[in-house]
PDB file of N, CA and C in Angstrom:
ATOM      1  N   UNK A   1      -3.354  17.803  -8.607  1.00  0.00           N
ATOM      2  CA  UNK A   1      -4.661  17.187  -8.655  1.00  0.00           C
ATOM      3  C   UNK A   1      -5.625  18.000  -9.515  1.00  0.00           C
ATOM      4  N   UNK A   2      -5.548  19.717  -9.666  1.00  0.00           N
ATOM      5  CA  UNK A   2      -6.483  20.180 -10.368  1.00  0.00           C
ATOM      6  C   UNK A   2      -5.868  19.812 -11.553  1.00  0.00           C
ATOM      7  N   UNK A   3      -4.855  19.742 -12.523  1.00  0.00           N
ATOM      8  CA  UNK A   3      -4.733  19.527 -13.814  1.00  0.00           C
ATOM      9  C   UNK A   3      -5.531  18.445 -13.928  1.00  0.00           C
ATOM     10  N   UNK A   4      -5.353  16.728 -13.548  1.00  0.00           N
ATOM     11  CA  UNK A   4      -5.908  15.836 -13.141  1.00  0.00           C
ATOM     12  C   UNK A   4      -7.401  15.903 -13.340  1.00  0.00           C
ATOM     13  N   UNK A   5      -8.394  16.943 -12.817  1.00  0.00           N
ATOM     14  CA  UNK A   5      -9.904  16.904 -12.652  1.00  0.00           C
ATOM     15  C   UNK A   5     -10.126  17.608 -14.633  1.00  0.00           C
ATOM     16  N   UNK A   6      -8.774  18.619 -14.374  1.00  0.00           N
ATOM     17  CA  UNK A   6      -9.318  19.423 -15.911  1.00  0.00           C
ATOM     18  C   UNK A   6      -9.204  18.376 -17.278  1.00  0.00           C
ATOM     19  N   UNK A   7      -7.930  17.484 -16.981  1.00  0.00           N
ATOM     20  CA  UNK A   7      -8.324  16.497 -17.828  1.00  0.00           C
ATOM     21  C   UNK A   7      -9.342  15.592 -17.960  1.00  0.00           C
ATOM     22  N   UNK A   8      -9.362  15.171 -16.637  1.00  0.00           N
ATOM     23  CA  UNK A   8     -10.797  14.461 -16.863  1.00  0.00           C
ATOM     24  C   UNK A   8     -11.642  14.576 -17.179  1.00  0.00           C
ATOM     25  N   UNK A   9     -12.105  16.028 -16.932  1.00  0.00           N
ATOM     26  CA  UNK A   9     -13.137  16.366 -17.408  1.00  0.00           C
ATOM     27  C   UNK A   9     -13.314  16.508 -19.379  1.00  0.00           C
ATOM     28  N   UNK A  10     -12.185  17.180 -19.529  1.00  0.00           N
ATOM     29  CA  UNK A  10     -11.936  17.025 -21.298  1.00  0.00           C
ATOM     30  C   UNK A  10     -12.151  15.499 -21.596  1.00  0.00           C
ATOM     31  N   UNK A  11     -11.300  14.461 -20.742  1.00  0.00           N
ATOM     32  CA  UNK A  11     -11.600  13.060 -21.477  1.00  0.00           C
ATOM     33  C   UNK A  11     -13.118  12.710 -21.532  1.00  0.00           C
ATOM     34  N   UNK A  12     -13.765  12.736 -20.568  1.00  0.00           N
ATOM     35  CA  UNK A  12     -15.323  12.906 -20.663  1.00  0.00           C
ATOM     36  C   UNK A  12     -15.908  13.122 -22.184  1.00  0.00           C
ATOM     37  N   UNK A  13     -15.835  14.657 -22.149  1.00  0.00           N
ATOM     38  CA  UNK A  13     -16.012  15.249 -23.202  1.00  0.00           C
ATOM     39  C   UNK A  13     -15.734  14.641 -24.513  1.00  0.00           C
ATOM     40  N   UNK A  14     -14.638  14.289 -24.460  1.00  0.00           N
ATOM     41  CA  UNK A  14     -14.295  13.498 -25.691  1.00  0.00           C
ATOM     42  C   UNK A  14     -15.244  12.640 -25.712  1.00  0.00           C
ATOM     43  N   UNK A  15     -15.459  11.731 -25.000  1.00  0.00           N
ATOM     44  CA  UNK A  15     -15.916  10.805 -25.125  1.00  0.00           C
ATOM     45  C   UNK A  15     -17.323  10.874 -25.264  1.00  0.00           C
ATOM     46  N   UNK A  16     -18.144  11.415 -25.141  1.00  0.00           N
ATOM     47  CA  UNK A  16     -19.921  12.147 -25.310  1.00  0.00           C
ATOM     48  C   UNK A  16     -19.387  12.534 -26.784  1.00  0.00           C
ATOM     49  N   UNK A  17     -18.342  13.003 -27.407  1.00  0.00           N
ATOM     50  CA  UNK A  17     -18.281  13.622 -28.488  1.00  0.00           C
ATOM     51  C   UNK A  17     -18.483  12.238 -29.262  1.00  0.00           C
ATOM     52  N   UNK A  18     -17.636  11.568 -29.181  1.00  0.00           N
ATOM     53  CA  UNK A  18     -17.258  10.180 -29.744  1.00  0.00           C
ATOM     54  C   UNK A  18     -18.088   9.523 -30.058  1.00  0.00           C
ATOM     55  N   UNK A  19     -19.211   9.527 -28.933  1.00  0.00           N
ATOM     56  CA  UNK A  19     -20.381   8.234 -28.967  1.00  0.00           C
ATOM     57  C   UNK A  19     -21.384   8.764 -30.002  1.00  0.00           C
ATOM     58  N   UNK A  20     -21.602  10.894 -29.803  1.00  0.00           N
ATOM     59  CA  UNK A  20     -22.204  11.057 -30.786  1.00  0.00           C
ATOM     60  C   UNK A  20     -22.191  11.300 -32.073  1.00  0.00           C
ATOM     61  N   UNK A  21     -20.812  11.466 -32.549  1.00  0.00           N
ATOM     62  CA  UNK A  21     -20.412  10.968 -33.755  1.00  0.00           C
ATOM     63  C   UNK A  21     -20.488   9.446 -34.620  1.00  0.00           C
ATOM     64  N   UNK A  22     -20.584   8.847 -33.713  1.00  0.00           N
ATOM     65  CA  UNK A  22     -20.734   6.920 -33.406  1.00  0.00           C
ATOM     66  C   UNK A  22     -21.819   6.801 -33.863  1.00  0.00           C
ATOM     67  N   UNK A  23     -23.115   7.671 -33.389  1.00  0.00           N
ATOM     68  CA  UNK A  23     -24.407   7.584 -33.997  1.00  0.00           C
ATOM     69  C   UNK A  23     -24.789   8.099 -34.867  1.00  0.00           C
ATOM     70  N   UNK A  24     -24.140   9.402 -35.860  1.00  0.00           N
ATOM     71  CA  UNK A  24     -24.283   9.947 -36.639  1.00  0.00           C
ATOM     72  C   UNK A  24     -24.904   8.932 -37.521  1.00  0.00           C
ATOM     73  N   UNK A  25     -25.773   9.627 -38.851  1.00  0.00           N
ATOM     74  CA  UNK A  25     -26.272   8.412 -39.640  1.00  0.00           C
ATOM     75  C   UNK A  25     -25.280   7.954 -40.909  1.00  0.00           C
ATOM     76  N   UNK A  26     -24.916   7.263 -41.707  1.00  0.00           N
ATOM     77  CA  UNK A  26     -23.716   6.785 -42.490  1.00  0.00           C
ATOM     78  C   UNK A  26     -24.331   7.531 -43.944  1.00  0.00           C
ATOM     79  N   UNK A  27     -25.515   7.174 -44.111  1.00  0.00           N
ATOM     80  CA  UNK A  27     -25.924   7.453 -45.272  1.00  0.00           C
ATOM     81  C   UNK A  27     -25.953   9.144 -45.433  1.00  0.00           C
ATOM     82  N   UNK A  28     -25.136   9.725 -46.598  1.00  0.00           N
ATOM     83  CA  UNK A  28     -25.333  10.621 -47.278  1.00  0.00           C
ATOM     84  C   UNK A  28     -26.284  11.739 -46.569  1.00  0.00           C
ATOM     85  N   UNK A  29     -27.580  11.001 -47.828  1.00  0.00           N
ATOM     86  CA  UNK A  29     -29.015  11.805 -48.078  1.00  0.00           C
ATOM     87  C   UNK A  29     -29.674  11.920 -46.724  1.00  0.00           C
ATOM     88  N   UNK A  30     -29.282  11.297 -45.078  1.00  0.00           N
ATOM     89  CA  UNK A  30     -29.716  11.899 -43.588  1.00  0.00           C
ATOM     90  C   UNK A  30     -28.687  12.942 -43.245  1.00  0.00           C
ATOM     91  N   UNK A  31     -29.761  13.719 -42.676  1.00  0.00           N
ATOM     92  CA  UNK A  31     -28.737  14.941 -42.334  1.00  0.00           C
ATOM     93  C   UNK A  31     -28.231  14.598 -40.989  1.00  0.00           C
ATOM     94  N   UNK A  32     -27.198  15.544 -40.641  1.00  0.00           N
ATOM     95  CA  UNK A  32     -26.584  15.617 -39.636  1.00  0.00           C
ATOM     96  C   UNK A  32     -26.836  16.315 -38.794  1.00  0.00           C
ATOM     97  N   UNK A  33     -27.206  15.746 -37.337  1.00  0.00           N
ATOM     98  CA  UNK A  33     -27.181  16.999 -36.349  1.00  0.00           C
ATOM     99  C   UNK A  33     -26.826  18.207 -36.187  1.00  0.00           C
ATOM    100  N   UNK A  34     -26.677  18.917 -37.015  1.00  0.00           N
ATOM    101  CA  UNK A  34     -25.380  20.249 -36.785  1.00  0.00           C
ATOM    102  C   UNK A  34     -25.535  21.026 -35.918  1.00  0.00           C
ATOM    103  N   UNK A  35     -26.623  21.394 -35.013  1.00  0.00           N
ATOM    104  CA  UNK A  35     -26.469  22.127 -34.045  1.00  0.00           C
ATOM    105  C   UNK A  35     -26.302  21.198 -32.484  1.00  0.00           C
ATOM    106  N   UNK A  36     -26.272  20.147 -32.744  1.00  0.00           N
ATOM    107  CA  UNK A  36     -25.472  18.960 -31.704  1.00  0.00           C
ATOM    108  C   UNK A  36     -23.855  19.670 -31.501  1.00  0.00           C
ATOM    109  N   UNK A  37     -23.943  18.663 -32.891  1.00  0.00           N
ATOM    110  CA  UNK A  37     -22.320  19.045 -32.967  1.00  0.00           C
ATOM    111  C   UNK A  37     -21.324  20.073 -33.086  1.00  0.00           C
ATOM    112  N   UNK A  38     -22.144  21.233 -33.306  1.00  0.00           N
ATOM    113  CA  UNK A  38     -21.690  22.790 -32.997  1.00  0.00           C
ATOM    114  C   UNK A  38     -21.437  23.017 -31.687  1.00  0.00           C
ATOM    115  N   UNK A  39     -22.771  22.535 -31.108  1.00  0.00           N
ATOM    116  CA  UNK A  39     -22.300  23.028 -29.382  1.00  0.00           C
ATOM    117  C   UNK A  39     -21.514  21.723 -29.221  1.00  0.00           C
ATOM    118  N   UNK A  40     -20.795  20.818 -29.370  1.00  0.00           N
ATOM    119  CA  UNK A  40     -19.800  19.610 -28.906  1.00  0.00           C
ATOM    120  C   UNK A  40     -18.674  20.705 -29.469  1.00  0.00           C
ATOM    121  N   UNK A  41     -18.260  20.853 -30.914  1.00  0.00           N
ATOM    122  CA  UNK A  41     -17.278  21.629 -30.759  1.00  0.00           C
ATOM    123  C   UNK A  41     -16.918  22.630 -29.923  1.00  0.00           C
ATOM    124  N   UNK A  42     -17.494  23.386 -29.679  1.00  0.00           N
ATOM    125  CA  UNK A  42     -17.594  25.120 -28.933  1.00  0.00           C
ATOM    126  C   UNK A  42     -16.849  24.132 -27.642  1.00  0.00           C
ATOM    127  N   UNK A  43     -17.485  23.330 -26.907  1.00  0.00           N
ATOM    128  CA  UNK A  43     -18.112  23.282 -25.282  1.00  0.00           C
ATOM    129  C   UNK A  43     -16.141  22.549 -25.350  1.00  0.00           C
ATOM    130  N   UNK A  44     -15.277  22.118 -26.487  1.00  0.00           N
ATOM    131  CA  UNK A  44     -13.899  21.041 -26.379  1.00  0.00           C
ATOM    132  C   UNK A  44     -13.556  22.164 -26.861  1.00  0.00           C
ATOM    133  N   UNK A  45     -13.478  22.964 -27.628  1.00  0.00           N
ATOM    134  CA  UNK A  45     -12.816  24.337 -27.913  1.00  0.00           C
ATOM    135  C   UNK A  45     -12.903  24.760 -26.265  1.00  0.00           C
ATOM    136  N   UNK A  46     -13.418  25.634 -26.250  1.00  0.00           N
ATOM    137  CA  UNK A  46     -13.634  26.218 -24.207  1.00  0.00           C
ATOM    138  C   UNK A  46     -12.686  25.357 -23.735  1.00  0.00           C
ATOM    139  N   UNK A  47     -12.977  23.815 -23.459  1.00  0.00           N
ATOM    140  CA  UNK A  47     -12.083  23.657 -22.626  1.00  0.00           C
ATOM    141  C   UNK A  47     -10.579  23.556 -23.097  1.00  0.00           C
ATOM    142  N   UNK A  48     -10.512  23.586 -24.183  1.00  0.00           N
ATOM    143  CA  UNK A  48      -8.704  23.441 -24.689  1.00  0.00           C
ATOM    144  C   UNK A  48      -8.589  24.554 -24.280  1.00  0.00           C
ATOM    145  N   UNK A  49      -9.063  25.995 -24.714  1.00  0.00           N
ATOM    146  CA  UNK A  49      -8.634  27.436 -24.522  1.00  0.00           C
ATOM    147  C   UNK A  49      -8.297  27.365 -22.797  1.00  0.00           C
ATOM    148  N   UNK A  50      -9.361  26.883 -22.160  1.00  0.00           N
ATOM    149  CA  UNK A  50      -8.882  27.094 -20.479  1.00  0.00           C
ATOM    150  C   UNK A  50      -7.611  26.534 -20.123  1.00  0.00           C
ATOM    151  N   UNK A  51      -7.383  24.892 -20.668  1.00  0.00           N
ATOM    152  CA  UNK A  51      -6.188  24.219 -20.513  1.00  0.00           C
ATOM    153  C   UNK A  51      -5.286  25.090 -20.451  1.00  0.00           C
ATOM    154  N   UNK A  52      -4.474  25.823 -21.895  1.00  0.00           N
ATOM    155  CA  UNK A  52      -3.797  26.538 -22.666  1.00  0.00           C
ATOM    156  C   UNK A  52      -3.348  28.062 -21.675  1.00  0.00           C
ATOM    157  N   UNK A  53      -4.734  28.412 -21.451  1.00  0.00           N
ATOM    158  CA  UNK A  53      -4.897  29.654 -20.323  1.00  0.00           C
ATOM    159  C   UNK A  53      -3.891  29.199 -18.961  1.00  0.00           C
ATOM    160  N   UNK A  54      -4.382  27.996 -18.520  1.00  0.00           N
ATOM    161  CA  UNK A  54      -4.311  27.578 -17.268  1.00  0.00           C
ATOM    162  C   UNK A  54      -2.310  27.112 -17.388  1.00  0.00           C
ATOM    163  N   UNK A  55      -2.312  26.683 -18.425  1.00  0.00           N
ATOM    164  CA  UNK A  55      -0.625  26.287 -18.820  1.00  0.00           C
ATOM    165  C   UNK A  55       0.397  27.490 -18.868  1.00  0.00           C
ATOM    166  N   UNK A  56      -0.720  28.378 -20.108  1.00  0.00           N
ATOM    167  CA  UNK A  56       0.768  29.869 -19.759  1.00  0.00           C
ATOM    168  C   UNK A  56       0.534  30.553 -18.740  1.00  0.00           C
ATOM    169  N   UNK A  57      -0.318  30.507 -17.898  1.00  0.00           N
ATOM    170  CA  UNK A  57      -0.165  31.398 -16.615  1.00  0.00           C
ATOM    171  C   UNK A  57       0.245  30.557 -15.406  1.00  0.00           C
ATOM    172  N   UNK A  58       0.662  29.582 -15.646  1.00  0.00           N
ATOM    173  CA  UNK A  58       1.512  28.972 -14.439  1.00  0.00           C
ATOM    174  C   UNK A  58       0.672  28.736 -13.348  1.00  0.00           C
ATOM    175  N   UNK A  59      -0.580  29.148 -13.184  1.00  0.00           N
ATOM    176  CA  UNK A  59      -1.667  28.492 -12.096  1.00  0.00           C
ATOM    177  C   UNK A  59      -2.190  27.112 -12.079  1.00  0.00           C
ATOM    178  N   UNK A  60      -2.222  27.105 -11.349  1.00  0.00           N
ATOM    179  CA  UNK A  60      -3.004  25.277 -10.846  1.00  0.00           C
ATOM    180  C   UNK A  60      -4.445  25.714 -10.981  1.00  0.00           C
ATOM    181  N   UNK A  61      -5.122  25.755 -11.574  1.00  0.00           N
ATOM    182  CA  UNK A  61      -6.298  25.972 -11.724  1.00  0.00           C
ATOM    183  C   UNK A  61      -7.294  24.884 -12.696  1.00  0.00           C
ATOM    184  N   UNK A  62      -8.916  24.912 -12.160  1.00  0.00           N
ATOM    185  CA  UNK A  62      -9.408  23.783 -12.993  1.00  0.00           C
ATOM    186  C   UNK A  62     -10.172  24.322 -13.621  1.00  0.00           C
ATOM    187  N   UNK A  63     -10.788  23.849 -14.628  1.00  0.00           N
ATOM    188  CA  UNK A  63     -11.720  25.151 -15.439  1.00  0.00           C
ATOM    189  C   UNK A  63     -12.899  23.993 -15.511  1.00  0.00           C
ATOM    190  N   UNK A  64     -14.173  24.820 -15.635  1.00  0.00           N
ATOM    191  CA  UNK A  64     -15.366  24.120 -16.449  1.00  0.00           C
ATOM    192  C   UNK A  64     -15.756  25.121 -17.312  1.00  0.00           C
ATOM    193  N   UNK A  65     -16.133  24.143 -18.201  1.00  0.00           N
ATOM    194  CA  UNK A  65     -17.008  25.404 -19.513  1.00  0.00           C
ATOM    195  C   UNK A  65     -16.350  26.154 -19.483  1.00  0.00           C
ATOM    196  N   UNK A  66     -14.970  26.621 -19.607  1.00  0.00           N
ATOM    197  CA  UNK A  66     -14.307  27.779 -20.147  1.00  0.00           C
ATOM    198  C   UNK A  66     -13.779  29.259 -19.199  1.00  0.00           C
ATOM    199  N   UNK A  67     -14.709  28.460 -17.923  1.00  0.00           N
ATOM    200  CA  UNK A  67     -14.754  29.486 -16.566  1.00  0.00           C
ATOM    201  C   UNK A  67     -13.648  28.733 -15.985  1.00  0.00           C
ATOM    202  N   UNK A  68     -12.699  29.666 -15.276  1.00  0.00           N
ATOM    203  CA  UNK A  68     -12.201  28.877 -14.648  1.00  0.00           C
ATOM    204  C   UNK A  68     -12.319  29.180 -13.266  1.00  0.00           C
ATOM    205  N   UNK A  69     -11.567  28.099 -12.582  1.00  0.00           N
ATOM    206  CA  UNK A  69     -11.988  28.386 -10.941  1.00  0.00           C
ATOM    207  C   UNK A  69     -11.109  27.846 -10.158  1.00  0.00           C
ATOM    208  N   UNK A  70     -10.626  29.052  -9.415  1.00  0.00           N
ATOM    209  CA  UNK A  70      -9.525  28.630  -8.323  1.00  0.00           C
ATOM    210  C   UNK A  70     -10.437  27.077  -7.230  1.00  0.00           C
ATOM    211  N   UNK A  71      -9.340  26.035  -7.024  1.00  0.00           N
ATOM    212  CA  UNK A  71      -9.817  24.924  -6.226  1.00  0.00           C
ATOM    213  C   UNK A  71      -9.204  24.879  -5.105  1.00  0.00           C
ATOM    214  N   UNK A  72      -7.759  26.082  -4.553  1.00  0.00           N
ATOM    215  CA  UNK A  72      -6.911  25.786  -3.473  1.00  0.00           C
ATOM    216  C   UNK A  72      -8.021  26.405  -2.267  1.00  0.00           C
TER     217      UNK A  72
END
């Protein structure tokens, strides 16, 4: 069940990423959010690294933001 919450929580994520890429503006000459989308990268980086963490050390563990946290 904790792998389960850690994905979910990444699918989330994705998906806030998604919508704000969705709104980005098309045209060129508008700039782009970049410090939006800096912290969207960082915050799906963190959680892949915890995944990854949480996979080679063989714990059941769920992570937020990169912290992770025993749930048993």
């Amino acid at each position: 069940m904790n792998v389960t919450i850690a994905f979910s929580q990444l699918a989330i994520h994705l998906i806030h990423f998604a919508s704000f890429m969705d709104h980005q503006p098309t045209n060129p000459a508008e700039p782009i959010d970049e410090k939006r989308l800096r912290a969207y990268v960082a915050l799906i980086d963190k959680l892949l690294l915890g995944a990854r963490e949480n996979a080679n050390s063989g714990r059941m563990n769920s992570w937020n933001f990169g912290i992770r946290q025993d749930l048993d």
